[in-house]
Protein backbone atom coordinates (compact mmCIF):
# COMPACT_ATOMS: atom_id res chain seq x y z
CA UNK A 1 100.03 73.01 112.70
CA UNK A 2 98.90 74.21 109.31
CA UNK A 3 100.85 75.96 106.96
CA UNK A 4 99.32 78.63 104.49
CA UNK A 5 100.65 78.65 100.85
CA UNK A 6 99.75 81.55 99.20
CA UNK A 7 99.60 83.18 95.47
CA UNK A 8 103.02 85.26 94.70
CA UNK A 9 102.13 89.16 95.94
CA UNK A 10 104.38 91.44 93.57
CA UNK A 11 104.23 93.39 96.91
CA UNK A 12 106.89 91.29 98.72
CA UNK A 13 109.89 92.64 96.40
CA UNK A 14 108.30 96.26 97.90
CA UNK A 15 108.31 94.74 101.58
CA UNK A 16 111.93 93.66 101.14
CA UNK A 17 113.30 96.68 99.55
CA UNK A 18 111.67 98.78 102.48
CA UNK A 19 113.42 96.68 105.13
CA UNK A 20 116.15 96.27 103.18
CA UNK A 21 116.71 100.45 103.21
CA UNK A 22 116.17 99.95 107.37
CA UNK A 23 119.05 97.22 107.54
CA UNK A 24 121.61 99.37 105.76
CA UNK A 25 121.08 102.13 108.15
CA UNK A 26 122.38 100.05 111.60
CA UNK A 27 124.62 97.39 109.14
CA UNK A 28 128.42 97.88 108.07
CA UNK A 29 128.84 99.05 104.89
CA UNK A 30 130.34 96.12 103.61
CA UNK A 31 127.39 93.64 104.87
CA UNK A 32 125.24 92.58 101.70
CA UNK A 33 121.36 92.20 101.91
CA UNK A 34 119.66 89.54 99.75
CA UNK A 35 116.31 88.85 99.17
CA UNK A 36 115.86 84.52 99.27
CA UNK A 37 113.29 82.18 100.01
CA UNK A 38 110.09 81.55 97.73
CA UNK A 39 108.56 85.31 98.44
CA UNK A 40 111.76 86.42 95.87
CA UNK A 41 110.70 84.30 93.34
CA UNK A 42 108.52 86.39 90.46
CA UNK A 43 105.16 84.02 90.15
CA UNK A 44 106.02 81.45 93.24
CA UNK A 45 103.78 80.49 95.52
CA UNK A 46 104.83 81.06 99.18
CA UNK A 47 104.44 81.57 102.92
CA UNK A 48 103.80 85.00 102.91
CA UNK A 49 107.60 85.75 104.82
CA UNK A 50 109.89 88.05 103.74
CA UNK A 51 112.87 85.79 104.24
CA UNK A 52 116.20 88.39 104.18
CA UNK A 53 119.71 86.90 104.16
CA UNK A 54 122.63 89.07 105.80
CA UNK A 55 126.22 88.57 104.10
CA UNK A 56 128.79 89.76 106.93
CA UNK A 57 132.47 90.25 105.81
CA UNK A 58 133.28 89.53 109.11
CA UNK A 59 131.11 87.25 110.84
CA UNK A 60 132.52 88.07 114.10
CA UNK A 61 130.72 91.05 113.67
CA UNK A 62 127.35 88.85 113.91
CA UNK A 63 127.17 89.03 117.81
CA UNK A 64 127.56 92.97 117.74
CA UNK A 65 124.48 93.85 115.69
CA UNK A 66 122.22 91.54 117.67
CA UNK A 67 120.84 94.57 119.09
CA UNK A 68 120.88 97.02 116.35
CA UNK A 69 118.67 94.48 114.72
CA UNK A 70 116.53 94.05 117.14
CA UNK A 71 116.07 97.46 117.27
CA UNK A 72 114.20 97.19 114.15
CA UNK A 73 111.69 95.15 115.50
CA UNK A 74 113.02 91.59 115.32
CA UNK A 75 113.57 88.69 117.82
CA UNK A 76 116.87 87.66 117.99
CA UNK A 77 115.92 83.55 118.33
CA UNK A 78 119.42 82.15 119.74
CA UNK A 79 117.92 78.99 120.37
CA UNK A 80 118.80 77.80 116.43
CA UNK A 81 122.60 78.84 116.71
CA UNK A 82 122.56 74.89 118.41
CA UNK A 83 122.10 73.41 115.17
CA UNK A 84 123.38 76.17 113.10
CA UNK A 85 126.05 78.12 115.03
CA UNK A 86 127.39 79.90 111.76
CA UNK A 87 123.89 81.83 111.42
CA UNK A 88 121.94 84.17 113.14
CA UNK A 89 118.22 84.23 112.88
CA UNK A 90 115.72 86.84 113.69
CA UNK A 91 111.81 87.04 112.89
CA UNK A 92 109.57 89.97 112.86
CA UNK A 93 105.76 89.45 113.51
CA UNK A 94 102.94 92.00 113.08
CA UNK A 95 99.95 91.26 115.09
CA UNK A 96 101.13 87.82 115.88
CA UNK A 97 101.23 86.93 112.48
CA UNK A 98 105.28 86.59 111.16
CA UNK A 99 106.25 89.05 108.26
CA UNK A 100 109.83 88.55 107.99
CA UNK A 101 112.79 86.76 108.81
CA UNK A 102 116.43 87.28 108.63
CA UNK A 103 119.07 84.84 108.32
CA UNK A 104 122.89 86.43 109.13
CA UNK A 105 126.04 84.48 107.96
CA UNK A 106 129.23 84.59 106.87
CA UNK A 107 129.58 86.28 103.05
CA UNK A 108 130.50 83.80 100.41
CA UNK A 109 129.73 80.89 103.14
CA UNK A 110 127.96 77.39 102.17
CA UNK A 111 124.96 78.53 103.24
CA UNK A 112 124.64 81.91 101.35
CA UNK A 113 125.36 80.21 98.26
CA UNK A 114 123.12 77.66 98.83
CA UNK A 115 120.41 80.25 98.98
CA UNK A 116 121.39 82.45 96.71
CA UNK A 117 122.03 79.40 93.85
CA UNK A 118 118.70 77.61 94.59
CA UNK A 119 116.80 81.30 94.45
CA UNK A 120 118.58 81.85 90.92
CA UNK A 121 117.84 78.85 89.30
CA UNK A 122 114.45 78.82 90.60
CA UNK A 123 114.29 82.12 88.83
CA UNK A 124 115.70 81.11 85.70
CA UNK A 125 113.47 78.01 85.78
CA UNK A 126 109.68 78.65 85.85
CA UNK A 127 108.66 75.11 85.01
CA UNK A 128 111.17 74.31 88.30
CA UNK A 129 109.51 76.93 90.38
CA UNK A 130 105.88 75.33 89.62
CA UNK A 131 107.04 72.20 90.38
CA UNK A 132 108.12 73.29 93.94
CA UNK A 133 104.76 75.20 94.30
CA UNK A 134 102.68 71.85 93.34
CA UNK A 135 105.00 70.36 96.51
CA UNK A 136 104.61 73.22 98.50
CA UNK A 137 100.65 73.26 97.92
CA UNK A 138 100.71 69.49 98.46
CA UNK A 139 102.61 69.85 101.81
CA UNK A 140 100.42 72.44 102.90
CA UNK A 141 97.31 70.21 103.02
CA UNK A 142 98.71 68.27 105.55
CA UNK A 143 98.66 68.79 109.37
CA UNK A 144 102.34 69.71 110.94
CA UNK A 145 104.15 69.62 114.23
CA UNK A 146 105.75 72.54 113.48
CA UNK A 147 107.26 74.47 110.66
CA UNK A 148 110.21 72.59 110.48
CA UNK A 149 108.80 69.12 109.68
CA UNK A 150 107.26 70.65 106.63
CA UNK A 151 110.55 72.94 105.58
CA UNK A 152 112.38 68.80 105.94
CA UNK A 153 109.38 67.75 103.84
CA UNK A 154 110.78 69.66 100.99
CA UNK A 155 114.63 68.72 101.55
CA UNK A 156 115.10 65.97 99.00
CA UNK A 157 113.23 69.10 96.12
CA UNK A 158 115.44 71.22 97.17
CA UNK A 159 118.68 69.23 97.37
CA UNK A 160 117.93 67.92 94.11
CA UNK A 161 117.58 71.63 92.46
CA UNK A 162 120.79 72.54 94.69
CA UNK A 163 122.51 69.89 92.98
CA UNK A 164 121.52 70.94 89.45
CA UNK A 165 122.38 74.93 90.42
């Protein structure tokens, strides 16, 4: 499998501000939206995903919107709730080709500060951000299972920045 790197699109902030507006319709009020992942990085280099993160207040609520999301046009993919049964995930294609993805956790868990700290000092570090481009450009020239041997390709980067964050 090859994975595409592309140049930063100031058009992704647009994409996740549009879907964004959708989420609040069918979320609770108190749920946050977040825009992670490379494509929320100004200038980064990136799959060409829209990767949203969902805070929930009350992640027992999680199981509930399954549905409403889906109503938007996701796929609710259960099968990663075996490795990581504190998230939901859901992924959006258009013609076959994936546009966005949305990752649905606790509020104030591990995991959404993870994100939310590595996307932030990413953005406060440009010189950072091209380094994990270079990587990401590097990884991309090779061939790939799947999608999550390259994402483990980059775990020791991003540990490293997590650690400094």
């Amino acid at each position: 499998m090859k994975v595409t790197i592309v140049e930063y699109s100031s058009a992704w902030s647009q994409m996740f501000e549009e879907e964004k507006t959708r989420l609040q319709q069918i979320l609770p009020s108190s749920a946050m939206v977040e825009h992670i992942g490379s494509t929320s990085v100004p200038d980064l280099a990136a799959k060409p995903i829209i990767d949203i993160m969902v805070g929930l207040t009350d992640f027992t609520q999680a199981d509930g919107l399954v549905l409403h999301v889906q109503s938007l046009g996701y796929e609710y993919c259960s099968q990663f709730e075996v490795d990581m049964p504190f998230r939901r995930f859901f992924r959006k294609e258009n013609a076959g080709v994936r546009t966005h993805q949305i990752h649905m956790v606790a509020l104030n868990s591990e995991f959404w500060n993870r994100h939310l700290s590595f996307r932030d000092y990413l953005k406060a570090h440009p010189n950072v951000a091209a380094e994990y481009a270079m990587l990401k450009r590097k990884l991309a020239e090779q061939e790939w299972k799947d999608v999550n041997d390259y994402a483990a390709a980059k775990t020791e980067f991003i540990q490293s920045i997590e650690a400094r964050a």
